[in-house]
PDB file of N, CA and C in Angstrom:
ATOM      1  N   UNK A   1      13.801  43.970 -12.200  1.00  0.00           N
ATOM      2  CA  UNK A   1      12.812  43.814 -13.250  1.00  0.00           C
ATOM      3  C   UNK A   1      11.694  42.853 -12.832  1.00  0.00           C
ATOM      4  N   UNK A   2      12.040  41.806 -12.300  1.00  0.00           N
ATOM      5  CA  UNK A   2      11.216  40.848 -11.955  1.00  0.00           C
ATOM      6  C   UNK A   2      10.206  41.610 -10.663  1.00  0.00           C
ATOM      7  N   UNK A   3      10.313  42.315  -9.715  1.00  0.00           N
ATOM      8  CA  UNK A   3       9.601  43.202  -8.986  1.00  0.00           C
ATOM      9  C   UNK A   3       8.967  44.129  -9.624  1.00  0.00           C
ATOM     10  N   UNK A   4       9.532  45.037 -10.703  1.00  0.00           N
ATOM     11  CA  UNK A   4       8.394  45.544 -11.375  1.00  0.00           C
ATOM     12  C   UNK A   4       7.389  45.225 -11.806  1.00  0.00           C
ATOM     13  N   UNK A   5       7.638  43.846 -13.288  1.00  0.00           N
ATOM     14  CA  UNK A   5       6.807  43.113 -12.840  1.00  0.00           C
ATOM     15  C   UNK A   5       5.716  42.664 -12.662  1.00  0.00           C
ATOM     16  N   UNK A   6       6.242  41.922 -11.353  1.00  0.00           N
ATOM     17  CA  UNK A   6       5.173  41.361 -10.217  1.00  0.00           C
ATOM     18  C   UNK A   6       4.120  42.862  -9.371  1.00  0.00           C
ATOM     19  N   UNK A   7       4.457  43.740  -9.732  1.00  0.00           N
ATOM     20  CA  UNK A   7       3.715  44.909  -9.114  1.00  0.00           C
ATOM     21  C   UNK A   7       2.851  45.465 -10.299  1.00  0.00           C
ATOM     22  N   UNK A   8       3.268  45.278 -11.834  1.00  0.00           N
ATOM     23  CA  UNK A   8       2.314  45.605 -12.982  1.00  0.00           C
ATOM     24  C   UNK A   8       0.817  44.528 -12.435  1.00  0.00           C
ATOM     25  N   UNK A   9       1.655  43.151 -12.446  1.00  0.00           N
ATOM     26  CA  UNK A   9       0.548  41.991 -12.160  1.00  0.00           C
ATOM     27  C   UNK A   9      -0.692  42.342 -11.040  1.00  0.00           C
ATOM     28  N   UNK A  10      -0.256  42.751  -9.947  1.00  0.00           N
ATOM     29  CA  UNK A  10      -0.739  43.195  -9.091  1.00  0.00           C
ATOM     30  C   UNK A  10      -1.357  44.204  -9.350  1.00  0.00           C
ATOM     31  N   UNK A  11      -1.591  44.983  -9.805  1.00  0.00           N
ATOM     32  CA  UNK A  11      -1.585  46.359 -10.449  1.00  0.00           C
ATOM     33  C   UNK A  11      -3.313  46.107 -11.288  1.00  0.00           C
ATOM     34  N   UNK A  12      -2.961  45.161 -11.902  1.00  0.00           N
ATOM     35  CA  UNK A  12      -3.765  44.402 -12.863  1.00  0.00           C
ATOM     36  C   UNK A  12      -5.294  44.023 -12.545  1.00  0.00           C
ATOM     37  N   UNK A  13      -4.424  43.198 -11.186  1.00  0.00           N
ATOM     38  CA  UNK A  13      -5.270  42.093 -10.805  1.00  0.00           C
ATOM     39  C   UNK A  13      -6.136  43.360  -9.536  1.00  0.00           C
ATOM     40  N   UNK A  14      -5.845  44.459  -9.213  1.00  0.00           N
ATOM     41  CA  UNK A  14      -6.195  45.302  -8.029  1.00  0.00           C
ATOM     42  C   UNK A  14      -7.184  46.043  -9.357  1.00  0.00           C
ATOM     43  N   UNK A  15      -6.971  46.620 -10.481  1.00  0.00           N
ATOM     44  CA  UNK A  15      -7.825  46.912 -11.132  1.00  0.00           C
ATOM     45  C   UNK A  15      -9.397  45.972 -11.958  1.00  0.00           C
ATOM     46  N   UNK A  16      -8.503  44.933 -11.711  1.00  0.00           N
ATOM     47  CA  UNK A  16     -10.239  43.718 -11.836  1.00  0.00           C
ATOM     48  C   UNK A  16     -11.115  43.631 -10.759  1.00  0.00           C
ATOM     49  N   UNK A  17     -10.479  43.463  -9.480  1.00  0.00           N
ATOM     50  CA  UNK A  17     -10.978  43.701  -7.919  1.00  0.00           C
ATOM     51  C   UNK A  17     -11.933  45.348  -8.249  1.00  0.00           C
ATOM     52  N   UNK A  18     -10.928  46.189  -8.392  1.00  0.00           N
ATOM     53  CA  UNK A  18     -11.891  47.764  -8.561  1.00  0.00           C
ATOM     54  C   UNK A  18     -13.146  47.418  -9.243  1.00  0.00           C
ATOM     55  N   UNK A  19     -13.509  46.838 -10.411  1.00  0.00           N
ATOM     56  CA  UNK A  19     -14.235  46.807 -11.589  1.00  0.00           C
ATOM     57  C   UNK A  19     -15.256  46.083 -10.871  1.00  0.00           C
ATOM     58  N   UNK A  20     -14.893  44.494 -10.422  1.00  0.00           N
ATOM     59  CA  UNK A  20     -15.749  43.532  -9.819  1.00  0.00           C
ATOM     60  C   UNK A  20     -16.225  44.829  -8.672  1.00  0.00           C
ATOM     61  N   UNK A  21     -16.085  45.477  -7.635  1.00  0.00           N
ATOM     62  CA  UNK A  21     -16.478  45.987  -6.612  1.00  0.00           C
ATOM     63  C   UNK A  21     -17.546  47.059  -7.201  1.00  0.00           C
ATOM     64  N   UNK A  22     -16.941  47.893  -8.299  1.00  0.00           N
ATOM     65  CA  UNK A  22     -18.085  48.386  -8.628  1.00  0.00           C
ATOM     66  C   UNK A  22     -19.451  47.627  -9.183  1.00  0.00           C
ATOM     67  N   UNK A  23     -19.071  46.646 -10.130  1.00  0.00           N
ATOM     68  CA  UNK A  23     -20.264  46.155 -10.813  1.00  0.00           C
ATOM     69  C   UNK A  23     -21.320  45.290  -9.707  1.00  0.00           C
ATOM     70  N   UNK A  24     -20.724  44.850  -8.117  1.00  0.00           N
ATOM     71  CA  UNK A  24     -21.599  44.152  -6.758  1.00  0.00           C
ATOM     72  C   UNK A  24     -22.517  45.600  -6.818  1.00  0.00           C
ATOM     73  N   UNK A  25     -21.866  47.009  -6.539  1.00  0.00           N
ATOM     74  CA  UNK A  25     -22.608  47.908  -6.379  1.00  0.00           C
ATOM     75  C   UNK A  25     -23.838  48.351  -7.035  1.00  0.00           C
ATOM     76  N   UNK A  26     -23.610  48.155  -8.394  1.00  0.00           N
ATOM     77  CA  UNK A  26     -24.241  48.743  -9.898  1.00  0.00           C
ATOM     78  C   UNK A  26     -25.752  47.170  -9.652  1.00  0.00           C
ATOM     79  N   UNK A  27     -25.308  46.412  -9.437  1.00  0.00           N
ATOM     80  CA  UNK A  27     -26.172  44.909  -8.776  1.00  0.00           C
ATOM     81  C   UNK A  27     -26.718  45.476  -8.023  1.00  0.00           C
ATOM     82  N   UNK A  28     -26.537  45.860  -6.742  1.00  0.00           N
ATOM     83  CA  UNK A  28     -27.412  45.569  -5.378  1.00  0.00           C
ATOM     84  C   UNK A  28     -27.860  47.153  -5.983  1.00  0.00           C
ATOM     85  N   UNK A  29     -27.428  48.482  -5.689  1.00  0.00           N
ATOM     86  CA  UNK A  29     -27.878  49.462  -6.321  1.00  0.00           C
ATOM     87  C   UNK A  29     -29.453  49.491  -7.289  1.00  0.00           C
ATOM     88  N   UNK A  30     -29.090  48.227  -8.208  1.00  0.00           N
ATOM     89  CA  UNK A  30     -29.863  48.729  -9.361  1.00  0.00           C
ATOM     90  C   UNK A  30     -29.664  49.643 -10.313  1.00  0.00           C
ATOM     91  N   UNK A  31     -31.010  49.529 -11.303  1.00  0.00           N
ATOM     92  CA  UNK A  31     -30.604  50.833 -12.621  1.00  0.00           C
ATOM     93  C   UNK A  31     -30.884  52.162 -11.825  1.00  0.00           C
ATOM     94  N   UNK A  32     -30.047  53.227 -12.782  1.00  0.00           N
ATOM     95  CA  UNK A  32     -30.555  54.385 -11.918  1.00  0.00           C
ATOM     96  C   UNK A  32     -31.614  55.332 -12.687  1.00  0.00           C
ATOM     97  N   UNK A  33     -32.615  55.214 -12.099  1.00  0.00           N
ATOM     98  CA  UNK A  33     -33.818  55.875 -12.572  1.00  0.00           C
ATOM     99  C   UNK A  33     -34.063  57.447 -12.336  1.00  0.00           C
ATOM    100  N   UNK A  34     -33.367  57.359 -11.775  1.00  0.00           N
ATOM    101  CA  UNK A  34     -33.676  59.405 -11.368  1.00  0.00           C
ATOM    102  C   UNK A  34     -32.571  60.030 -12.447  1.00  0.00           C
ATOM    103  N   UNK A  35     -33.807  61.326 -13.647  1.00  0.00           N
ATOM    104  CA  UNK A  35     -33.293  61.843 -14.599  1.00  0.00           C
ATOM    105  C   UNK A  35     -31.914  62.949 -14.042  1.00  0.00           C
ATOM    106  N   UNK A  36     -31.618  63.101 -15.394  1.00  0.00           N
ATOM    107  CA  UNK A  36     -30.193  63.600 -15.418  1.00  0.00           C
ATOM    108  C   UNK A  36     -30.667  64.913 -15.460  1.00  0.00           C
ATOM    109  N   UNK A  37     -31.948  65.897 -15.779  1.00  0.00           N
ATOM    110  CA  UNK A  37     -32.414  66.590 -15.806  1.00  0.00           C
ATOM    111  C   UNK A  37     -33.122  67.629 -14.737  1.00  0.00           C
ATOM    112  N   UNK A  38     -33.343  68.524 -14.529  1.00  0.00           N
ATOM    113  CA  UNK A  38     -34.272  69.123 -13.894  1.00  0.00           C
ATOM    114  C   UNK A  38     -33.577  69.025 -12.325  1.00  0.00           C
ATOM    115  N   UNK A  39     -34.325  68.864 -11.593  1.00  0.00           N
ATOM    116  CA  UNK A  39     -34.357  68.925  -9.898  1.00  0.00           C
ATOM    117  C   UNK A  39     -33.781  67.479  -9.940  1.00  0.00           C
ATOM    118  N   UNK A  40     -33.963  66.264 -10.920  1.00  0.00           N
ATOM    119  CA  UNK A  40     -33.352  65.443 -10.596  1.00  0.00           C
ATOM    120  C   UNK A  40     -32.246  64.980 -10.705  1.00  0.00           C
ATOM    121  N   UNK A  41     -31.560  66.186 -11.232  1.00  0.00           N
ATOM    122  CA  UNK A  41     -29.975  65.936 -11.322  1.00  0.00           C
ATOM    123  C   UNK A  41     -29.328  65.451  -9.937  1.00  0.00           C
ATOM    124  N   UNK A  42     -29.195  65.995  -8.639  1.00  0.00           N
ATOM    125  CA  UNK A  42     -29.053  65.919  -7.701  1.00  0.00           C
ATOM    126  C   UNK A  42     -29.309  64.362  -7.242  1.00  0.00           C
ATOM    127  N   UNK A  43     -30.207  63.840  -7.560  1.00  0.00           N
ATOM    128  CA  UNK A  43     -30.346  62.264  -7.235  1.00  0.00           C
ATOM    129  C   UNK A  43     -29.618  61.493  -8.104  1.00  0.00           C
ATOM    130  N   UNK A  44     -29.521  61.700  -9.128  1.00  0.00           N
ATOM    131  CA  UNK A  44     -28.476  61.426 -10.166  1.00  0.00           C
ATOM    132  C   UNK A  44     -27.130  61.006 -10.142  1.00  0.00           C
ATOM    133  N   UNK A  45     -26.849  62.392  -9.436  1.00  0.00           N
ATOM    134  CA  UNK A  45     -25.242  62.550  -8.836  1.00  0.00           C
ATOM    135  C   UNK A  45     -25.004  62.096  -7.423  1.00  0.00           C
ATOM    136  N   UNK A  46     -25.858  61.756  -6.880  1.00  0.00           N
ATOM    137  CA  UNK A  46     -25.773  61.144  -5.114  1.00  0.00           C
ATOM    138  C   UNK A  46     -25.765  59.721  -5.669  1.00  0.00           C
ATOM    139  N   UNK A  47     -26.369  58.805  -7.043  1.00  0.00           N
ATOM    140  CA  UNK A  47     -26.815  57.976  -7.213  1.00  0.00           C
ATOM    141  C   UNK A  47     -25.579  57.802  -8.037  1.00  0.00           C
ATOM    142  N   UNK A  48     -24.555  57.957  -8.504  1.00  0.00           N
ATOM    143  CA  UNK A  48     -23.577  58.010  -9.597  1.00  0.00           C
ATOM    144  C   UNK A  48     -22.221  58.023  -8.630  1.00  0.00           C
ATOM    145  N   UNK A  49     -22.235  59.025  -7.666  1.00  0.00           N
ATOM    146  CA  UNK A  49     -21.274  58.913  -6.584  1.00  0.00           C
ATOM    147  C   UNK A  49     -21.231  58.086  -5.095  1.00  0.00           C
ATOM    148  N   UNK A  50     -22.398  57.338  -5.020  1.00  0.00           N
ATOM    149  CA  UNK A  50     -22.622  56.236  -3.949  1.00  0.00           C
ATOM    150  C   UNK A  50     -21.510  54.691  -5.067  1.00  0.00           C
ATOM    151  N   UNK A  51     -22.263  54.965  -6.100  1.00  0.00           N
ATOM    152  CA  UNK A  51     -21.652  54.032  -6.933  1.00  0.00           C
ATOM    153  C   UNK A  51     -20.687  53.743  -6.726  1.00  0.00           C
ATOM    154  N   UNK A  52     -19.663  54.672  -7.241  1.00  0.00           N
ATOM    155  CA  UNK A  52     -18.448  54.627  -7.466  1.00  0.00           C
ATOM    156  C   UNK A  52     -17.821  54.522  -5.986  1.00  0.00           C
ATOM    157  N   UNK A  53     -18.085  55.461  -4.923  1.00  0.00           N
ATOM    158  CA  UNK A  53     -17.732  55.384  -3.721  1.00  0.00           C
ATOM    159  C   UNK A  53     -17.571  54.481  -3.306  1.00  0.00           C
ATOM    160  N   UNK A  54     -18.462  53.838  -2.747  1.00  0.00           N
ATOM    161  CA  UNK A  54     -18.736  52.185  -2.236  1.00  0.00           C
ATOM    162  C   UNK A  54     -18.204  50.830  -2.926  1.00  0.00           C
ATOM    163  N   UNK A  55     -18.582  51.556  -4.619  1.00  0.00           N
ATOM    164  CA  UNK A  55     -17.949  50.253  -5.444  1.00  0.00           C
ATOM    165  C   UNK A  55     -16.275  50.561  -5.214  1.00  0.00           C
ATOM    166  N   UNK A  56     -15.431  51.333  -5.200  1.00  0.00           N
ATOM    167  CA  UNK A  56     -14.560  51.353  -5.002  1.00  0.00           C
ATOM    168  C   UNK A  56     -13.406  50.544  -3.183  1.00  0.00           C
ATOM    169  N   UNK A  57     -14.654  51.139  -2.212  1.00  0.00           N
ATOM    170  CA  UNK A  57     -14.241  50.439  -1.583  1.00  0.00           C
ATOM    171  C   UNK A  57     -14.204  48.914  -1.060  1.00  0.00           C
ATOM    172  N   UNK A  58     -15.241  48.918  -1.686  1.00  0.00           N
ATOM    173  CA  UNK A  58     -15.568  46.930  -2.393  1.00  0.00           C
ATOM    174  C   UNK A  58     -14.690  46.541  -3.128  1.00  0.00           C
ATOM    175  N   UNK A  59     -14.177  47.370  -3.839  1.00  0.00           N
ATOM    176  CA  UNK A  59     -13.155  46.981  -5.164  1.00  0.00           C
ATOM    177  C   UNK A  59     -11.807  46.844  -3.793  1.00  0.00           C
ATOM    178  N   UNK A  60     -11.631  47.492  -3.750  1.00  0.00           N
ATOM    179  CA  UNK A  60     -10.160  47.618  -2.337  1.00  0.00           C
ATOM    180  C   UNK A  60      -9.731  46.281  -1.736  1.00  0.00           C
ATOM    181  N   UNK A  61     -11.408  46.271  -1.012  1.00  0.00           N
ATOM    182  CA  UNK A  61     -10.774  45.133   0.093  1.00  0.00           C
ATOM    183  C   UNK A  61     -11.117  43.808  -0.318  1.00  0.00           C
ATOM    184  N   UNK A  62     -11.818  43.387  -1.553  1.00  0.00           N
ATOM    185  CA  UNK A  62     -11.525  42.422  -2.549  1.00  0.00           C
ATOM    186  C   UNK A  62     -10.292  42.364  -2.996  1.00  0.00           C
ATOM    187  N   UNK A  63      -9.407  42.882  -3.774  1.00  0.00           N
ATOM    188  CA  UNK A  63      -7.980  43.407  -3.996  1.00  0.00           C
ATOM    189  C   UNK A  63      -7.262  43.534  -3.099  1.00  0.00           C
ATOM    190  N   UNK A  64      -7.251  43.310  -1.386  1.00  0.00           N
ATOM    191  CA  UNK A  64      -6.438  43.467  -0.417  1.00  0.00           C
ATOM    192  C   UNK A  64      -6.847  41.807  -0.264  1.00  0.00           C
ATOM    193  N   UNK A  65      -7.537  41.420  -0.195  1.00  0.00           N
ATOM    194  CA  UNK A  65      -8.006  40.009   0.298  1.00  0.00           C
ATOM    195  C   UNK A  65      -7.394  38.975  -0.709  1.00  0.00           C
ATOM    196  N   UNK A  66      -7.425  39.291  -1.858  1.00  0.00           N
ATOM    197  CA  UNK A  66      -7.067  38.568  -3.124  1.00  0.00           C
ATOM    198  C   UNK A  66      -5.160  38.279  -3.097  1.00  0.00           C
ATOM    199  N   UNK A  67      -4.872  40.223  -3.007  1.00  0.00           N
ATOM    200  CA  UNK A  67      -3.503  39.856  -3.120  1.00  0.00           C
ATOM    201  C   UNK A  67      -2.886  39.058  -1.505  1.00  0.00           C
ATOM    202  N   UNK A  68      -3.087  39.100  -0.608  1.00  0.00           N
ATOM    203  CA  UNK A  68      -3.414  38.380   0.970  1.00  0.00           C
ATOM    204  C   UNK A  68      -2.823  36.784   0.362  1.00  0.00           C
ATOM    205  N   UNK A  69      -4.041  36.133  -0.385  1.00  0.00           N
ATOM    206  CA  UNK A  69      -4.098  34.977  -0.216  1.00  0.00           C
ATOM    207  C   UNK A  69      -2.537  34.889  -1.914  1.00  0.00           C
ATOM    208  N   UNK A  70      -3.012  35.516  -2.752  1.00  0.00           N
ATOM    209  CA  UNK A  70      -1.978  35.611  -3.933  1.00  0.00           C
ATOM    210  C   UNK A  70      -0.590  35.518  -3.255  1.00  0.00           C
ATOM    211  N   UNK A  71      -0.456  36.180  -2.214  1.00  0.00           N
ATOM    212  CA  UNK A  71       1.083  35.988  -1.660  1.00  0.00           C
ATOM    213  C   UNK A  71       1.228  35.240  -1.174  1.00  0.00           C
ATOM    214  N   UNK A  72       0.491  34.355  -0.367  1.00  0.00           N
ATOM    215  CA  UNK A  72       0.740  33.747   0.956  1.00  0.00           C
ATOM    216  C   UNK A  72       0.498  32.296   0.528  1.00  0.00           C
ATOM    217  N   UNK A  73      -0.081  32.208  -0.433  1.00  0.00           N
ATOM    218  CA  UNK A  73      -0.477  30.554  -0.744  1.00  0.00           C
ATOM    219  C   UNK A  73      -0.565  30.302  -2.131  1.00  0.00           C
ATOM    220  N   UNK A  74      -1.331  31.327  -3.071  1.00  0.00           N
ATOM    221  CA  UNK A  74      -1.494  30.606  -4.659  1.00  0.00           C
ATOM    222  C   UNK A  74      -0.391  30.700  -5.304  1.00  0.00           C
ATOM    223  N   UNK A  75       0.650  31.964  -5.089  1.00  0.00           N
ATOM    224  CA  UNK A  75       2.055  31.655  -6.107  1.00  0.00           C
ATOM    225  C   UNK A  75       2.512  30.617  -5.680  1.00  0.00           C
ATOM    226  N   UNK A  76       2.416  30.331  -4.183  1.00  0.00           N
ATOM    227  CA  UNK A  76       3.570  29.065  -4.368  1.00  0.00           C
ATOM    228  C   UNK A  76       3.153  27.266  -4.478  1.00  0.00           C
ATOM    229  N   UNK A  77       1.641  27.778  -5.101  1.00  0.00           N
ATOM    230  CA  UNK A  77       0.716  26.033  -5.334  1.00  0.00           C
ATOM    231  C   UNK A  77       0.758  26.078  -6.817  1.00  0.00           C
ATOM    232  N   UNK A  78       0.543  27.748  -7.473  1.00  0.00           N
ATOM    233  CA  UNK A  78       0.588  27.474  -8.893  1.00  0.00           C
ATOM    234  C   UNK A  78       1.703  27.821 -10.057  1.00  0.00           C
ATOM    235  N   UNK A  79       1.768  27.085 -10.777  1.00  0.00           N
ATOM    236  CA  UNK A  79       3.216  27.678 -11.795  1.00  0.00           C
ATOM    237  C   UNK A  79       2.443  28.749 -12.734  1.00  0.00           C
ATOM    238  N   UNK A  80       2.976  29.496 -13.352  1.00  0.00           N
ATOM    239  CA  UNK A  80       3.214  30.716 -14.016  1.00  0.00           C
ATOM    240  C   UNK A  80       2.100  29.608 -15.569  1.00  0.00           C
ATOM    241  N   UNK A  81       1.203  29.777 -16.386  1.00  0.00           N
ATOM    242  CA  UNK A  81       0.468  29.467 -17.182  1.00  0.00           C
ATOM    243  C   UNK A  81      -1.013  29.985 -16.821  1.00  0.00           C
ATOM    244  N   UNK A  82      -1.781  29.414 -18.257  1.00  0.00           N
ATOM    245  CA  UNK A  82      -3.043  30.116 -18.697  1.00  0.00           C
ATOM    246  C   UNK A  82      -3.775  29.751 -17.842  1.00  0.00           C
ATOM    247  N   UNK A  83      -3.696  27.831 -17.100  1.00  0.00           N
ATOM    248  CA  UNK A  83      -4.633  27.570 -16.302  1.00  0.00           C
ATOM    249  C   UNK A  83      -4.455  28.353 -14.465  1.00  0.00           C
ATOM    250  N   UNK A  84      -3.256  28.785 -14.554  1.00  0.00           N
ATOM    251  CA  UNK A  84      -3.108  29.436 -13.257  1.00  0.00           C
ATOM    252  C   UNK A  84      -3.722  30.926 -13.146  1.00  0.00           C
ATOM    253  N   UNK A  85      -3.742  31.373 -14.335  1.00  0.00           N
ATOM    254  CA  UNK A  85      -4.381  32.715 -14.341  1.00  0.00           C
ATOM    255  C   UNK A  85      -5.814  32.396 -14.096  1.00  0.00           C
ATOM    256  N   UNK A  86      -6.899  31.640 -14.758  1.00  0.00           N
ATOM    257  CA  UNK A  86      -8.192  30.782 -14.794  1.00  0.00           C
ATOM    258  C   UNK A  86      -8.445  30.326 -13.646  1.00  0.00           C
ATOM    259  N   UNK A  87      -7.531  30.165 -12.659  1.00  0.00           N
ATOM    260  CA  UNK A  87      -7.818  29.621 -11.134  1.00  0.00           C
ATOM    261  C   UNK A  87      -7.869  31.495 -10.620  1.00  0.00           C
ATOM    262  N   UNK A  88      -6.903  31.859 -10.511  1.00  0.00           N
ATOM    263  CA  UNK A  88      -6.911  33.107  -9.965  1.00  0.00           C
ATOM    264  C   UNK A  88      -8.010  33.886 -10.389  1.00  0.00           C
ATOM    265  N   UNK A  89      -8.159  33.801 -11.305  1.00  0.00           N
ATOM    266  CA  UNK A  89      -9.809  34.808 -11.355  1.00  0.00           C
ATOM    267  C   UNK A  89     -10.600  33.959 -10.976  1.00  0.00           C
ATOM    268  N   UNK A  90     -10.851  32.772 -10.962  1.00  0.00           N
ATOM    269  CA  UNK A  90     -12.010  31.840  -9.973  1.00  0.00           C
ATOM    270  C   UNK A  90     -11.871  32.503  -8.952  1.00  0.00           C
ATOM    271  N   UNK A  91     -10.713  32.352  -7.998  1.00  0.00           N
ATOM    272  CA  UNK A  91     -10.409  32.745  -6.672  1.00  0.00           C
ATOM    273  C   UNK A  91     -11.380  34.211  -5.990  1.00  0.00           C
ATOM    274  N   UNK A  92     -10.392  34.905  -7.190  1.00  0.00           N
ATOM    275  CA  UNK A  92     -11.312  36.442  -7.181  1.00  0.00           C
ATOM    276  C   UNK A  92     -12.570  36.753  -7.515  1.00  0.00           C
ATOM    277  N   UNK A  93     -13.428  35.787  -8.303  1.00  0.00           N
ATOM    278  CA  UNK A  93     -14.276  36.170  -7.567  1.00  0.00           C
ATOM    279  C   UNK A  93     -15.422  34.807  -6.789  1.00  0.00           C
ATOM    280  N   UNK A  94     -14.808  34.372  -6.278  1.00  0.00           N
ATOM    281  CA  UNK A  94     -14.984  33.863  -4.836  1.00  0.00           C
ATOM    282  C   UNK A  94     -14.842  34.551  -3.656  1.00  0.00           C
ATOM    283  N   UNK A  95     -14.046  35.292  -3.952  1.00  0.00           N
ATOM    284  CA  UNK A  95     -13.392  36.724  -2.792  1.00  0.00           C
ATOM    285  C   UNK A  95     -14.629  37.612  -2.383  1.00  0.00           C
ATOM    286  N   UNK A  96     -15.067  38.370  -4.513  1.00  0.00           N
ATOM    287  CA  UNK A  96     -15.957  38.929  -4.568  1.00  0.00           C
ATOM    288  C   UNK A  96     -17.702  38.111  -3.920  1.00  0.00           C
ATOM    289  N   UNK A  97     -17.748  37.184  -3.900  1.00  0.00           N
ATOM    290  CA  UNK A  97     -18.421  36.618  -3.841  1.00  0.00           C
ATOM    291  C   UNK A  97     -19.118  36.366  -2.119  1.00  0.00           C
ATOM    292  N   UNK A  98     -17.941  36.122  -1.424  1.00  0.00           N
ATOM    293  CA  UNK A  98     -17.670  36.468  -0.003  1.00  0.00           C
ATOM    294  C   UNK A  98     -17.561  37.642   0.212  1.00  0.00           C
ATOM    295  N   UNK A  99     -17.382  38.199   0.091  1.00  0.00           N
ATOM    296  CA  UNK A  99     -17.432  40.071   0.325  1.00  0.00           C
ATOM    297  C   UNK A  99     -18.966  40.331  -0.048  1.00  0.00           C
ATOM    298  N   UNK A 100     -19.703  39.747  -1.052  1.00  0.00           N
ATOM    299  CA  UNK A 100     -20.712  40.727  -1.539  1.00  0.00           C
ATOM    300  C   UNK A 100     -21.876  40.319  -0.395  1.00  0.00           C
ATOM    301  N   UNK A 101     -21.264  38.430   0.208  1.00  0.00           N
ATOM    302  CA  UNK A 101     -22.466  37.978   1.166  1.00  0.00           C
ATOM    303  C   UNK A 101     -22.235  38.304   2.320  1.00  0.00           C
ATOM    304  N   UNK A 102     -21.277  38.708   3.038  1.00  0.00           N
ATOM    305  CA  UNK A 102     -20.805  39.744   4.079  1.00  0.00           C
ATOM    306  C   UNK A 102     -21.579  41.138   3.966  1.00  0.00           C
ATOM    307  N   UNK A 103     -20.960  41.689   2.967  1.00  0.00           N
ATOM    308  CA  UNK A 103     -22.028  42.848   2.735  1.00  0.00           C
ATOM    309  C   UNK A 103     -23.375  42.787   3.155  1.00  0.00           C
ATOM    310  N   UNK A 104     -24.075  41.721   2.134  1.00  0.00           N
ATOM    311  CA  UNK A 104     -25.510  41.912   2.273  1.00  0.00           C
ATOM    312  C   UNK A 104     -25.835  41.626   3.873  1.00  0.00           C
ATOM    313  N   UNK A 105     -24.931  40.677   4.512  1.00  0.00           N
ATOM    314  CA  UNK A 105     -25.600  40.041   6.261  1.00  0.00           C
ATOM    315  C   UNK A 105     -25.459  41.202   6.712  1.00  0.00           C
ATOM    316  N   UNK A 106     -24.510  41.997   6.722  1.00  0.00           N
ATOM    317  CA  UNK A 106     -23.766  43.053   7.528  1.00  0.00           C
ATOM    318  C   UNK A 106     -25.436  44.229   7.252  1.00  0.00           C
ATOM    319  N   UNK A 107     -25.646  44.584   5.657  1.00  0.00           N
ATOM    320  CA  UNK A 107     -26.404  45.763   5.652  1.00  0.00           C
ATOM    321  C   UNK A 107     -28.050  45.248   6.247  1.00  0.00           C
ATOM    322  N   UNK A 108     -28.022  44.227   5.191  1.00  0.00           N
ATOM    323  CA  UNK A 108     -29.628  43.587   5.585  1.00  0.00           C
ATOM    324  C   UNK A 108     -30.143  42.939   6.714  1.00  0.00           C
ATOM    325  N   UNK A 109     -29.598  42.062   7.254  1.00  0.00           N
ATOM    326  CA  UNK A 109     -29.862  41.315   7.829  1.00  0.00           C
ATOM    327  C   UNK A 109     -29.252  41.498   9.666  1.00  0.00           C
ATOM    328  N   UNK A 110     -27.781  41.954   9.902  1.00  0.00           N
ATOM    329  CA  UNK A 110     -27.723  42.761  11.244  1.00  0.00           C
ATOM    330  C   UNK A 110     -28.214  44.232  11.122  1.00  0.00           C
ATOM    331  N   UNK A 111     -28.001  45.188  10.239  1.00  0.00           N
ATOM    332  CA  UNK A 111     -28.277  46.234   9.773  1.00  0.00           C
ATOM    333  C   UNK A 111     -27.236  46.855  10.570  1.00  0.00           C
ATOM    334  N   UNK A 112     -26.222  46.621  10.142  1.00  0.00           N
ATOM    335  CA  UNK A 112     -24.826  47.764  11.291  1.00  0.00           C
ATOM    336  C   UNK A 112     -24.280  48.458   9.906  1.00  0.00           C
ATOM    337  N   UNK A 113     -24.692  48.637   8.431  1.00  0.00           N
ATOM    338  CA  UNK A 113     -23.937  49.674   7.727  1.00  0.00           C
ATOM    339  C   UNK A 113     -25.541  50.082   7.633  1.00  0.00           C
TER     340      UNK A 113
END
């Protein structure tokens, strides 16, 4: 029981990582201006599925990085309470935060994506 669980938690915390990864995307992205209509449906849907695509894999390796350090060091510094949950989402998005400035050096600034 106690492994189940700890894998709902995880579960949880990999679906806030997803959410945070999309919303870096929906950020750097921008609004999406090309209509849902006409010939511009097609930009629409390239512009709706970059989203999700990318935000997803942002969401991932935020959520691989998070649970990384969650195993290896914060369960066993923090006890089980409200302020330990309040650190852990600090953490995450500090994660996010490092990931999104990786991102940007990586796309903008070396230009290797």
């Amino acid at each position: 029981m106690k492994t189940l669980k700890q894998i709902l938690i995880y579960i949880i915390w990999t679906i806030t990582a997803i959410v945070l990864g999309i919303c870096y995307m929906r950020i750097v992205l921008g609004p999406n201006n090309a209509s849902d209509e006409g010939i511009w449906y097609l930009l629409y849907m390239f512009y709706n599925w970059g989203l999700l695509h990318i935000g997803l894999i942002i969401g991932f390796i935020i959520a691989f990085l998070f649970i990384l350090l969650d195993v290896f060091y914060l369960k066993k510094k923090l006890k089980k309470n409200i302020k330990s949950i309040i650190t852990r989402l600090v953490v995450l998005l500090v994660i996010t935060a490092i990931v999104g400035v990786i991102h940007y050096i990586l796309e903008k600034v070396i230009d290797v994506i």
